[in-house]
PDB file of N, CA and C in Angstrom:
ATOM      1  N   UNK A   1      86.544  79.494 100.832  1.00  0.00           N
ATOM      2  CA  UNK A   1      86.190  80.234 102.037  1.00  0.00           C
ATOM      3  C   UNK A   1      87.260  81.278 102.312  1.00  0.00           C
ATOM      4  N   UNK A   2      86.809  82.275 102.264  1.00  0.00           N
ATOM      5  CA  UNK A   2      87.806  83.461 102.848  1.00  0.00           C
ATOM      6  C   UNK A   2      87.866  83.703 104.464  1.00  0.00           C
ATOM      7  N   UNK A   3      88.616  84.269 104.878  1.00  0.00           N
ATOM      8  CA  UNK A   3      88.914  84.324 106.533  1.00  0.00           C
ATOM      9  C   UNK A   3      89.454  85.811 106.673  1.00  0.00           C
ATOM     10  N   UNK A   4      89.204  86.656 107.558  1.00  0.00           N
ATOM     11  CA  UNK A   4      90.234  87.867 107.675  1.00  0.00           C
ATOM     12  C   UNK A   4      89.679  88.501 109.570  1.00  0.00           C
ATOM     13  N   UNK A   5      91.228  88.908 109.891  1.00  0.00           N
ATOM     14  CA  UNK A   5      91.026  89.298 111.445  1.00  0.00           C
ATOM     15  C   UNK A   5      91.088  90.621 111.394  1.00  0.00           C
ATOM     16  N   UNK A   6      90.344  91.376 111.895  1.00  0.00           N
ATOM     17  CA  UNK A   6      90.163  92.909 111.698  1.00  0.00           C
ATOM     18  C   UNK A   6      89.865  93.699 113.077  1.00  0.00           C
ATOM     19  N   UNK A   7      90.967  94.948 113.235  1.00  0.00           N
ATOM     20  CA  UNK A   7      90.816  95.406 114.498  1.00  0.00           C
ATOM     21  C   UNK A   7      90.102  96.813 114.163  1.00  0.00           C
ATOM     22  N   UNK A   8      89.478  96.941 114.839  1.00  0.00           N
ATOM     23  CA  UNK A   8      88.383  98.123 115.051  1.00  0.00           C
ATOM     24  C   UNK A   8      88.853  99.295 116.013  1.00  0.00           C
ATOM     25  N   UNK A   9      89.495 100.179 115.587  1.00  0.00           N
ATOM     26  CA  UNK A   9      89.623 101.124 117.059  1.00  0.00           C
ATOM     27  C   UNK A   9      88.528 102.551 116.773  1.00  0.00           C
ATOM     28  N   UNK A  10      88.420 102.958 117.962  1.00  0.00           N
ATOM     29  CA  UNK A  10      87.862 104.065 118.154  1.00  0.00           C
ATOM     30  C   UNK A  10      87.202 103.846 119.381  1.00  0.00           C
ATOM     31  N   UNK A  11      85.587 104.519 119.422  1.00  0.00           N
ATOM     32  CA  UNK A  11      84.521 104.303 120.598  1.00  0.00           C
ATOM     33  C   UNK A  11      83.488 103.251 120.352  1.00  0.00           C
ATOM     34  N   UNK A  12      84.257 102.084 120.204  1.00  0.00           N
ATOM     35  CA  UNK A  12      83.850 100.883 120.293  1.00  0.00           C
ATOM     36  C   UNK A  12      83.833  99.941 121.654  1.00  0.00           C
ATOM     37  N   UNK A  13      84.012 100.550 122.536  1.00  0.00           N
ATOM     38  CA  UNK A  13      83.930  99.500 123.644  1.00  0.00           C
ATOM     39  C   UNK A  13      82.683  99.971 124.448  1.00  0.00           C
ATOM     40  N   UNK A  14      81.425  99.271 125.091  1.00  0.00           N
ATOM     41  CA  UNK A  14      80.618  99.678 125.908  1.00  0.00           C
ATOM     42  C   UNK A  14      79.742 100.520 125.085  1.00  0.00           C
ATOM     43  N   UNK A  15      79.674  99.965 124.006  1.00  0.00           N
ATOM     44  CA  UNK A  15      78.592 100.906 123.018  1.00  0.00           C
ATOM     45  C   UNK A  15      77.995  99.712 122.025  1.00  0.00           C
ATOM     46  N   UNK A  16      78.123  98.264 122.815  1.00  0.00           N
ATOM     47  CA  UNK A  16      77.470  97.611 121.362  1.00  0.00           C
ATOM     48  C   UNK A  16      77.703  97.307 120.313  1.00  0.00           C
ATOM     49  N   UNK A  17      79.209  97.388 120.350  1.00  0.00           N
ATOM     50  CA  UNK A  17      79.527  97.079 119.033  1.00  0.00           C
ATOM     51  C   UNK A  17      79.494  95.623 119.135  1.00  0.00           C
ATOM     52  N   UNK A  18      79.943  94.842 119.627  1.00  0.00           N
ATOM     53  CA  UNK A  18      80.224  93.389 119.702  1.00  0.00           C
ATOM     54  C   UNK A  18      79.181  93.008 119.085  1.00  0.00           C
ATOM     55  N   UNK A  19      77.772  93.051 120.160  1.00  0.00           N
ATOM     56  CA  UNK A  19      76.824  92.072 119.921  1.00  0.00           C
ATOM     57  C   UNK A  19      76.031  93.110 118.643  1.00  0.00           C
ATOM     58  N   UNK A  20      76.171  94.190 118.080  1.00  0.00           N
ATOM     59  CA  UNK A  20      75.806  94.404 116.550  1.00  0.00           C
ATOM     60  C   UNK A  20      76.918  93.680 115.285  1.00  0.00           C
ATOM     61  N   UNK A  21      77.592  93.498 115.615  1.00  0.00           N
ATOM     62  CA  UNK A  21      78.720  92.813 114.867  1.00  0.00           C
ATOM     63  C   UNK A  21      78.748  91.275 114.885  1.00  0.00           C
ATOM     64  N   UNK A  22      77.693  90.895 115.619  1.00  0.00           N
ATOM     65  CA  UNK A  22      77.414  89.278 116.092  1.00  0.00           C
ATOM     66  C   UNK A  22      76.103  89.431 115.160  1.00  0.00           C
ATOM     67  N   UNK A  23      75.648  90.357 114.913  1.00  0.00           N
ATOM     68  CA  UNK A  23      74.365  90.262 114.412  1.00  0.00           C
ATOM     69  C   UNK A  23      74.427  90.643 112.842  1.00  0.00           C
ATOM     70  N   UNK A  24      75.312  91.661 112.390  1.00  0.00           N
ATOM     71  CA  UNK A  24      75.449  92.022 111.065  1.00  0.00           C
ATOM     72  C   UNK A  24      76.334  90.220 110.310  1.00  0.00           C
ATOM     73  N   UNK A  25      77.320  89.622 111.071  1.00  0.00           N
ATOM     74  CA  UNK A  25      77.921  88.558 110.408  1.00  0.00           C
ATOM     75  C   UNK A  25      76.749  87.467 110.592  1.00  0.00           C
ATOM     76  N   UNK A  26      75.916  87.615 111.512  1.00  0.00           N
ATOM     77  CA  UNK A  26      74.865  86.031 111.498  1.00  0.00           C
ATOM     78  C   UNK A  26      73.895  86.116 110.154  1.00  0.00           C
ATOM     79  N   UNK A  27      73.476  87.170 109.852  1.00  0.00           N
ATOM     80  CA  UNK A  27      72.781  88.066 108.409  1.00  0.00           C
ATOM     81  C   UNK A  27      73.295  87.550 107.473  1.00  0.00           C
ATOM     82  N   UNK A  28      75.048  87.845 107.471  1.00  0.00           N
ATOM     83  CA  UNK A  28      75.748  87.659 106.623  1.00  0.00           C
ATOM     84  C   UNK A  28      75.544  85.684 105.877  1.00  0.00           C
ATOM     85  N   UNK A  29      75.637  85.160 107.500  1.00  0.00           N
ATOM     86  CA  UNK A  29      76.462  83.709 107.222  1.00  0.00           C
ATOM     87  C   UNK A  29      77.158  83.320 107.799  1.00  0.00           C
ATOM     88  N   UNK A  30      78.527  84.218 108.474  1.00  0.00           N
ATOM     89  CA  UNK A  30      79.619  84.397 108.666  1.00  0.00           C
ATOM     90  C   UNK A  30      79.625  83.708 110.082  1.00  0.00           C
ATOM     91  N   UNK A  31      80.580  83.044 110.197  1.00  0.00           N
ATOM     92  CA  UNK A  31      81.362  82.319 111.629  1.00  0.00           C
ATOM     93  C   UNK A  31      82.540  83.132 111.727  1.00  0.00           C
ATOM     94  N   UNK A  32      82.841  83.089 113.454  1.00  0.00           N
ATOM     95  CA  UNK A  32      83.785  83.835 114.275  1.00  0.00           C
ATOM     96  C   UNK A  32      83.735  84.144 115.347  1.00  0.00           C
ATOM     97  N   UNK A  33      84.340  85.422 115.530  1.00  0.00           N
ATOM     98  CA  UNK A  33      84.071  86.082 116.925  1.00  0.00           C
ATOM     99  C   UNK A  33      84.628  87.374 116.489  1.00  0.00           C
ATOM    100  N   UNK A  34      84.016  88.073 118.398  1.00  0.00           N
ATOM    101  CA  UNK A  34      84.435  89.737 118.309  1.00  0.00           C
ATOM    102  C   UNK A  34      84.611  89.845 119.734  1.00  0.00           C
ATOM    103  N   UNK A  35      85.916  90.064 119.746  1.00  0.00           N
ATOM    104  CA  UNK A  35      86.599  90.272 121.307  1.00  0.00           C
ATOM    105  C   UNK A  35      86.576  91.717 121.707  1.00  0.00           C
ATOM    106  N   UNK A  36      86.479  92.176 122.830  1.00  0.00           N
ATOM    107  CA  UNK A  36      87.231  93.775 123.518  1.00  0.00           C
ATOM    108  C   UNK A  36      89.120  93.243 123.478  1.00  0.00           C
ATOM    109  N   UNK A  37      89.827  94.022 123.189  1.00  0.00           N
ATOM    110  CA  UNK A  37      91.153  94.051 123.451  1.00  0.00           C
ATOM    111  C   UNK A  37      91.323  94.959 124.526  1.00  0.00           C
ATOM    112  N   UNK A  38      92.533  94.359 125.507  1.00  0.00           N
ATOM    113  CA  UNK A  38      92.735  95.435 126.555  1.00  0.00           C
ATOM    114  C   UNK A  38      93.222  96.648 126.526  1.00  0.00           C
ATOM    115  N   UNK A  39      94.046  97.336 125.067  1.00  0.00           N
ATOM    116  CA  UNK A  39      93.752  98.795 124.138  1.00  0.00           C
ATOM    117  C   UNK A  39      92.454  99.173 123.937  1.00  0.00           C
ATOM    118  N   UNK A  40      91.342  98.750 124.519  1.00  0.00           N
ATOM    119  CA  UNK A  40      90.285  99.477 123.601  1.00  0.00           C
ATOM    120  C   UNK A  40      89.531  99.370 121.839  1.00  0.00           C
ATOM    121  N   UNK A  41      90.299  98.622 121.573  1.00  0.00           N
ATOM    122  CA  UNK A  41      90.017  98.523 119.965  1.00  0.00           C
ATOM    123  C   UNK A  41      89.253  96.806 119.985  1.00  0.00           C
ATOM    124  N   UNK A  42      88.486  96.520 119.309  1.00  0.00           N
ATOM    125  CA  UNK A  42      87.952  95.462 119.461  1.00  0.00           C
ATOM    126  C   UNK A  42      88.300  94.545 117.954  1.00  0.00           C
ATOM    127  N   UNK A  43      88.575  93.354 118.600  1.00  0.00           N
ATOM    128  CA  UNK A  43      89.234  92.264 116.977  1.00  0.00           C
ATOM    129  C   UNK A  43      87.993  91.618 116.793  1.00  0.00           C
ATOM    130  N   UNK A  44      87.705  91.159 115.656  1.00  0.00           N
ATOM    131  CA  UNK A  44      86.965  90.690 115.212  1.00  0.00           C
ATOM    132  C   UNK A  44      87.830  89.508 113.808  1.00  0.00           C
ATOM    133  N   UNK A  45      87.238  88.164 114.284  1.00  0.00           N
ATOM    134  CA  UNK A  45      87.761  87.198 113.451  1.00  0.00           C
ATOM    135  C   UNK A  45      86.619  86.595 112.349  1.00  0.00           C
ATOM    136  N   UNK A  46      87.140  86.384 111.204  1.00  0.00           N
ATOM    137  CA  UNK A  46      85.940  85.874 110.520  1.00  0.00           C
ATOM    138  C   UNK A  46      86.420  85.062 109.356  1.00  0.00           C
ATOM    139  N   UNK A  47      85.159  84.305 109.029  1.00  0.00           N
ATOM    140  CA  UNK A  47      85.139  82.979 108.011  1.00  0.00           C
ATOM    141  C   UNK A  47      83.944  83.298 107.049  1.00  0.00           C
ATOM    142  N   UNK A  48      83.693  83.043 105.618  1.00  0.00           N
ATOM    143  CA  UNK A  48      83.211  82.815 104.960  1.00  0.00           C
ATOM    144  C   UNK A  48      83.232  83.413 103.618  1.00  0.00           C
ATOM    145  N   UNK A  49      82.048  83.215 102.825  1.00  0.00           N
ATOM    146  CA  UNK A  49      82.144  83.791 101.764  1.00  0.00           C
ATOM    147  C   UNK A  49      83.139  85.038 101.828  1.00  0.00           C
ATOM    148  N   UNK A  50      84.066  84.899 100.477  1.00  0.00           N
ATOM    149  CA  UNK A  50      84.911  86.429 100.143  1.00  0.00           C
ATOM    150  C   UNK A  50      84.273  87.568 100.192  1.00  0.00           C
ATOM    151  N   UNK A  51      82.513  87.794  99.378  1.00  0.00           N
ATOM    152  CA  UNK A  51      81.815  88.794  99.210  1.00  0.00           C
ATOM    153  C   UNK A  51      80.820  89.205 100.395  1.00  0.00           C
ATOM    154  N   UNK A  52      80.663  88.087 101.454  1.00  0.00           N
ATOM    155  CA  UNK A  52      79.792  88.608 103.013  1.00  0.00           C
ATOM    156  C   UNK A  52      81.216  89.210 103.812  1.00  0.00           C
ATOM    157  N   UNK A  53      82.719  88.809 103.748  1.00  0.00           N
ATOM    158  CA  UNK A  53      83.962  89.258 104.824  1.00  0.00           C
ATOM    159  C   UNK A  53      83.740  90.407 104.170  1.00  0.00           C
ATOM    160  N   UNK A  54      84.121  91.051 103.004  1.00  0.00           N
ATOM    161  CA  UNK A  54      83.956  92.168 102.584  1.00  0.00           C
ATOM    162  C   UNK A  54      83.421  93.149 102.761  1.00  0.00           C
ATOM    163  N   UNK A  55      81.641  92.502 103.490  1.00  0.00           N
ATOM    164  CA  UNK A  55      80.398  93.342 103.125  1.00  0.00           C
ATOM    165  C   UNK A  55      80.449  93.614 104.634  1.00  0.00           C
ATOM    166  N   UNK A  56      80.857  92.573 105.540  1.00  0.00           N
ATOM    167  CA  UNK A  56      81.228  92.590 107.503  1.00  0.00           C
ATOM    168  C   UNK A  56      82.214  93.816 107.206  1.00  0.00           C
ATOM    169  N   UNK A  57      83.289  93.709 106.443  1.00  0.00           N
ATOM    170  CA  UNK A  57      84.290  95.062 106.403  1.00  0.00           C
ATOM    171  C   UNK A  57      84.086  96.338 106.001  1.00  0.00           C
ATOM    172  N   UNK A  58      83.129  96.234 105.489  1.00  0.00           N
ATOM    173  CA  UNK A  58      82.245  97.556 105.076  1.00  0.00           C
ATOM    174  C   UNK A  58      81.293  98.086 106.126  1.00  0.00           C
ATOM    175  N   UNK A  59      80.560  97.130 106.906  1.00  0.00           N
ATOM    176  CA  UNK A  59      79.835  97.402 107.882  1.00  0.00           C
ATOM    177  C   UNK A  59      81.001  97.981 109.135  1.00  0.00           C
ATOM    178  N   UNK A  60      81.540  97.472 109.345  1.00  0.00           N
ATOM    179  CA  UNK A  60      82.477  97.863 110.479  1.00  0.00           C
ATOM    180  C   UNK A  60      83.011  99.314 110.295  1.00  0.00           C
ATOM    181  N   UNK A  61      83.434  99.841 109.329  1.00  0.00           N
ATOM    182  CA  UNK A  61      83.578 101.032 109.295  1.00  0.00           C
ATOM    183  C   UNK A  61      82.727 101.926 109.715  1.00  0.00           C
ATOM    184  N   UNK A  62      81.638 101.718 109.839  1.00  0.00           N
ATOM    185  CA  UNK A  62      80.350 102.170 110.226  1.00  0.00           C
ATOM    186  C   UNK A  62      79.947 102.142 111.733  1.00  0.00           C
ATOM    187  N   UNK A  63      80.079 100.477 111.941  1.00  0.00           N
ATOM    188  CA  UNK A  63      79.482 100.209 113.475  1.00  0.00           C
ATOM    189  C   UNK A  63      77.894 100.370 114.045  1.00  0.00           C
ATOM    190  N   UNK A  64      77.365 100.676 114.598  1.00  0.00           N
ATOM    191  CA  UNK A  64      75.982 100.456 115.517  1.00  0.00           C
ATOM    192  C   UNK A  64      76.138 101.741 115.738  1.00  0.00           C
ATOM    193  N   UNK A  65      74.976 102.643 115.966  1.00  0.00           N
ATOM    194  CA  UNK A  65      74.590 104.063 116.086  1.00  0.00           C
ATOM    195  C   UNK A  65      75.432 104.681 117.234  1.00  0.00           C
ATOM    196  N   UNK A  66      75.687 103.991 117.862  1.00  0.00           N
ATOM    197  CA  UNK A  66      76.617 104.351 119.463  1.00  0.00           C
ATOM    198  C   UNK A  66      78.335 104.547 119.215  1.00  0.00           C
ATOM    199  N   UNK A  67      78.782 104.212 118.169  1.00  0.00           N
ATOM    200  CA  UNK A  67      79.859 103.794 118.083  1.00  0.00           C
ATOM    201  C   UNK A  67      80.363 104.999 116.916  1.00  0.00           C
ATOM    202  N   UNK A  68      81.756 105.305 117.426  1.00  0.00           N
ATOM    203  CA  UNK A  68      82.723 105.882 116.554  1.00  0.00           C
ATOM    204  C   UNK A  68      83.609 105.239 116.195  1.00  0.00           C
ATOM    205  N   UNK A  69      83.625 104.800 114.877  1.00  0.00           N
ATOM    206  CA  UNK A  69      84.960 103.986 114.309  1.00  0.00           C
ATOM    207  C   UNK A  69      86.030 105.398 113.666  1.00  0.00           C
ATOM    208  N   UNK A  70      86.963 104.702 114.593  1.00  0.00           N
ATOM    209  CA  UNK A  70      88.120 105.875 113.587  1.00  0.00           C
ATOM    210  C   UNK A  70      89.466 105.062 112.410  1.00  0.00           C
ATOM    211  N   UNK A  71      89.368 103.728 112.668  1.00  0.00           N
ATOM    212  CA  UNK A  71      90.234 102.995 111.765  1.00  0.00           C
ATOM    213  C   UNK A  71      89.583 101.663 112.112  1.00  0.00           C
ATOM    214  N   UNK A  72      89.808 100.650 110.597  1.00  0.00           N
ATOM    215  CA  UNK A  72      89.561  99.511 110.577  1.00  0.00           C
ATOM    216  C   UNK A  72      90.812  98.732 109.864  1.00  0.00           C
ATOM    217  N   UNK A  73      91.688  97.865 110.567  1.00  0.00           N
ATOM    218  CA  UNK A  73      92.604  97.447 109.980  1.00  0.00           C
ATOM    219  C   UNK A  73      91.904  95.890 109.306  1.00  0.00           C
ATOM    220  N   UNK A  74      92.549  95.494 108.434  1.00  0.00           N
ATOM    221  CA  UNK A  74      92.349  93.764 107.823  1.00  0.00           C
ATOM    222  C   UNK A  74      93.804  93.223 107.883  1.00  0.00           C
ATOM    223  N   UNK A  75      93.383  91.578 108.278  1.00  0.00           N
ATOM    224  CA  UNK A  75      94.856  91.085 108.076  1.00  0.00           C
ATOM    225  C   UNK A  75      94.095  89.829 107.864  1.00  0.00           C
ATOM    226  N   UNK A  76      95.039  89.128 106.968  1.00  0.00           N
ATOM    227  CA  UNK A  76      94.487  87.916 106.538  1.00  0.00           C
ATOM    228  C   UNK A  76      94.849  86.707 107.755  1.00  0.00           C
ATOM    229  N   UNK A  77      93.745  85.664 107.695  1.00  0.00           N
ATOM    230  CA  UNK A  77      93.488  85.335 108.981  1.00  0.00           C
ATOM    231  C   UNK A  77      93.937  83.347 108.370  1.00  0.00           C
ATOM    232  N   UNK A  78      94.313  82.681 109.352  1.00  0.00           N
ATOM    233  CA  UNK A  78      94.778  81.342 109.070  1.00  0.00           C
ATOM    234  C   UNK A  78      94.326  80.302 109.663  1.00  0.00           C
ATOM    235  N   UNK A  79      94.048  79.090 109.000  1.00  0.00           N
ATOM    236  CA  UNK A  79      92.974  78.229 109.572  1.00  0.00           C
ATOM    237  C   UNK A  79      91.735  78.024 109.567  1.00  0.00           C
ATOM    238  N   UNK A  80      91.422  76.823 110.528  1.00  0.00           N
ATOM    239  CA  UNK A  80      89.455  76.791 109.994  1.00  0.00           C
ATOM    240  C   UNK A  80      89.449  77.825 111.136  1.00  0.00           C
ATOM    241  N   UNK A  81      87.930  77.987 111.146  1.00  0.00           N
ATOM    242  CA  UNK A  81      87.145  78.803 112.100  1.00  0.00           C
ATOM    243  C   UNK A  81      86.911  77.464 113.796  1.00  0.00           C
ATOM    244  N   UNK A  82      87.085  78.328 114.685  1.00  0.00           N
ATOM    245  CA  UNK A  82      86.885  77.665 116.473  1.00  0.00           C
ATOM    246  C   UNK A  82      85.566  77.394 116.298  1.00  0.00           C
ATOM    247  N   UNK A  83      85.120  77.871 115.791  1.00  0.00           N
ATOM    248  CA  UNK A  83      83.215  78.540 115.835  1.00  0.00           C
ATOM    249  C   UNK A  83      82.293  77.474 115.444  1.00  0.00           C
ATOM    250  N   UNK A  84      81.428  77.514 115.081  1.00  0.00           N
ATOM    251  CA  UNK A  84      80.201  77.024 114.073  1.00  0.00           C
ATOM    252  C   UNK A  84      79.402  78.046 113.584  1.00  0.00           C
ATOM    253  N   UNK A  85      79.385  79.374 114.394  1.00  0.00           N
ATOM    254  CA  UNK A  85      78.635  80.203 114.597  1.00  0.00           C
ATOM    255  C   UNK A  85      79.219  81.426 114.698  1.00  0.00           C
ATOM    256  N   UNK A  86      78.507  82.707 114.973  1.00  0.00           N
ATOM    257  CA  UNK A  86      79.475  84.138 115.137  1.00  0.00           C
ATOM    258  C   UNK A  86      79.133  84.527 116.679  1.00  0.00           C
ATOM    259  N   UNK A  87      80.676  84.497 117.679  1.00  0.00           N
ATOM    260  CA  UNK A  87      80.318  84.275 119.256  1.00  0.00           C
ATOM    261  C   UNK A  87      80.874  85.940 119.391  1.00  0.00           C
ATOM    262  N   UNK A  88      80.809  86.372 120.593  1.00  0.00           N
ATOM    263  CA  UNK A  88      81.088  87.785 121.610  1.00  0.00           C
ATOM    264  C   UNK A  88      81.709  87.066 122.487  1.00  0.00           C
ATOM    265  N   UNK A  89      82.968  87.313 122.887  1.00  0.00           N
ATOM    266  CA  UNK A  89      83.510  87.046 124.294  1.00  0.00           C
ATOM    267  C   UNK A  89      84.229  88.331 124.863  1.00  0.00           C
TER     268      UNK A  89
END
């Protein structure tokens, strides 16, 4: 199982990114979450297959039609997953 925490900045807040990013990792498989940070940039934590985290990291560069991504960082992430599932808080 692969894991990686990835911050999203740009015009991601109040545009949907969360709950499209709840929806591209449930597709996937993928357990986690996708927080707002109080910068504006939104984290997103994730679990599973190496080749669906990848394919979530590819999507994110992208985002939901509303959204301007201007950087996507990865950092490798430690532990099981809180989750069962992929949550928005």
């Amino acid at each position: 199982m692969a894991a990686a925490r990835f911050l999203v900045s740009g015009r991601v807040q109040g545009v949907g990114f969360r709950a499209a990013t709840r929806g591209q990792a449930r597709l996937l498989g993928l357990v986690g979450q996708a927080i707002n940070l109080p910068d504006g940039r939104v984290e997103v934590r994730v679990w599973g297959l190496a080749e669906r985290v990848d394919a979530l990291e590819r999507w994110l560069h992208v985002g939901p039609a509303l959204a301007r991504v201007d950087a996507v960082t990865r950092h490798a992430e430690e532990g099981a997953p809180e989750q069962v599932e992929f949550v928005i808080d």
